[in-house]
Protein backbone atom coordinates (compact mmCIF):
# COMPACT_ATOMS: atom_id res chain seq x y z
CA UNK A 1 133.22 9.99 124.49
CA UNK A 2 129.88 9.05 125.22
CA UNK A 3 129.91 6.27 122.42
CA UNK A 4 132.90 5.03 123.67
CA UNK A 5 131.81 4.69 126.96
CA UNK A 6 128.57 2.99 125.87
CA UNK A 7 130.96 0.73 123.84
CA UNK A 8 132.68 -0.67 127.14
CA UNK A 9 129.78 -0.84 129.08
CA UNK A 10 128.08 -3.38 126.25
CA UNK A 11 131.51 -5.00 125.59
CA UNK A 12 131.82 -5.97 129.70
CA UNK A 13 128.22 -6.83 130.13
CA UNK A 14 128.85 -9.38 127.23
CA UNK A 15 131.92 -10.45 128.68
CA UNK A 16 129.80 -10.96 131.99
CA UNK A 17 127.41 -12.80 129.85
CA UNK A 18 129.81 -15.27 128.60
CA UNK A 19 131.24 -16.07 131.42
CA UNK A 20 127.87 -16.92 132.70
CA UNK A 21 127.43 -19.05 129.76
CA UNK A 22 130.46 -20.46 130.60
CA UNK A 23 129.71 -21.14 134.13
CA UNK A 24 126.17 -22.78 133.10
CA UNK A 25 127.92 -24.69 130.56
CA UNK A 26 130.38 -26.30 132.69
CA UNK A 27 127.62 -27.29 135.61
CA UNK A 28 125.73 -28.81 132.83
CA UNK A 29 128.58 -30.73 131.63
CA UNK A 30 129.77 -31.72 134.77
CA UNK A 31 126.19 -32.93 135.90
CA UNK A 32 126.24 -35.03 132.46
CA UNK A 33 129.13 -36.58 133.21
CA UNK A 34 127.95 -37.65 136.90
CA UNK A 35 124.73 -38.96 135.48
CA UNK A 36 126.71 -41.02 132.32
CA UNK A 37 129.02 -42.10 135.27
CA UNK A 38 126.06 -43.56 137.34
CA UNK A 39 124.33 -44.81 134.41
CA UNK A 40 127.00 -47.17 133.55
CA UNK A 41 127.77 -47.82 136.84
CA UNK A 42 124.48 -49.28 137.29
CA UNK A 43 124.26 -50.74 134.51
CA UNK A 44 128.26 -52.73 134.64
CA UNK A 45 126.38 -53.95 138.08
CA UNK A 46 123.25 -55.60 136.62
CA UNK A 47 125.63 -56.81 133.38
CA UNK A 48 128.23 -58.06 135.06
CA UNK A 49 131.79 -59.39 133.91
CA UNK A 50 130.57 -62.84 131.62
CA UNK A 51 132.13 -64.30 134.55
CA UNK A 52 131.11 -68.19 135.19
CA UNK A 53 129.61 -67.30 138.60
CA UNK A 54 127.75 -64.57 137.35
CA UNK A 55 125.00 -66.71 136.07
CA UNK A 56 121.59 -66.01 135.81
CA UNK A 57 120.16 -69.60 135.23
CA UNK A 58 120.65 -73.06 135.51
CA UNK A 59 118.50 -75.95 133.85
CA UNK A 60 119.08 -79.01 135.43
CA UNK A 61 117.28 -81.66 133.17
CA UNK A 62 118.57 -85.06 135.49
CA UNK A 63 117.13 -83.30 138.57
CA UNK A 64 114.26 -81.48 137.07
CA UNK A 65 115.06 -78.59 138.36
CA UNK A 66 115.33 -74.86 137.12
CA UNK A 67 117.09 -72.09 139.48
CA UNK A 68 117.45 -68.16 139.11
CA UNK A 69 120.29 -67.81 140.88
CA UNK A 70 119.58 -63.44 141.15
CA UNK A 71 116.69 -64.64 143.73
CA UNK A 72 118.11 -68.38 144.84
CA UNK A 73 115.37 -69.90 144.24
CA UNK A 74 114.29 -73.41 142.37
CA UNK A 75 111.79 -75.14 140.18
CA UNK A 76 110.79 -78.72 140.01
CA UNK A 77 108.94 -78.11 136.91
CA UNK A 78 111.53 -77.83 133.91
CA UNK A 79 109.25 -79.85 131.75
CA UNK A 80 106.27 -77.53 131.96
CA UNK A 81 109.43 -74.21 132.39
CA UNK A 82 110.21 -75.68 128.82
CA UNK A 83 106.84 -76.10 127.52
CA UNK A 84 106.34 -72.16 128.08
CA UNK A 85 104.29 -72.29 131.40
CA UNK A 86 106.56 -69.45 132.62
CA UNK A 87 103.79 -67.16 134.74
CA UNK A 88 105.15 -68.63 138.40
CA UNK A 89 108.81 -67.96 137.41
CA UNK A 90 107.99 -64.25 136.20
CA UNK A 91 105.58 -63.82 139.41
CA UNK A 92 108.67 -64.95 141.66
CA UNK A 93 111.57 -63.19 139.51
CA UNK A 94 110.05 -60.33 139.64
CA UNK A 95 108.81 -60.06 143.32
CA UNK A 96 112.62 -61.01 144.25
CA UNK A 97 114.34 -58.46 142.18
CA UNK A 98 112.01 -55.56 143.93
CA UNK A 99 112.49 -57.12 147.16
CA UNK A 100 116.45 -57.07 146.56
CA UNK A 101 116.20 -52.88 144.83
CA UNK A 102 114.21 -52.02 148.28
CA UNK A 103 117.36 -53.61 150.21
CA UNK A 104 119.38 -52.06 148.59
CA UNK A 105 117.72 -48.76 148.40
CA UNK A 106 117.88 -48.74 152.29
């Protein structure tokens, strides 16, 4: 009898295991699928749809001009833009998309 009762204890102790499993296993996946979910999320926003407005750029050779339209801001400069003197449009691209994550992280 002793064996026996040895043999239930082990066999419920492994059932308690699995189910803890189980229970781990589902948090995990649920977690994942929060994270995947807010990974695209974030990622659909700074994609976008392709849609016309949704533009990230406009050269305008007649009015030699160049604007990010992320930031609104312009260039008189396409020439030199298109020559590859980009250093003041990374400088101000980049200063306007952190100033736009710390709005929008507040």
């Amino acid at each position: 009898m002793i064996i026996g009762k040895e043999q239930i204890e082990q066999k419920e102790k492994l059932k308690s295991i699995r189910k803890e499993l189980e229970d781990i296993n589902n948090d995990y996946e649920k977690k994942k699928r929060e994270e995947d979910e807010k990974r695209s999320n974030m990622r659909s926003s700074q994609i976008g749809g392709a849609m016309r407005a949704e533009k990230i750029r406009t050269y305008n050779f007649p009015q030699n001009r160049v604007t990010d339209h992320r930031i609104k801001k312009s260039w008189h400069n396409i020439n030199s833009i298109m020559l590859g003197e980009l250093d003041e449009i990374i400088d101000d691209v980049t200063q306007g998309i952190q100033l736009k994550m710390l709005e929008n992280e507040q």
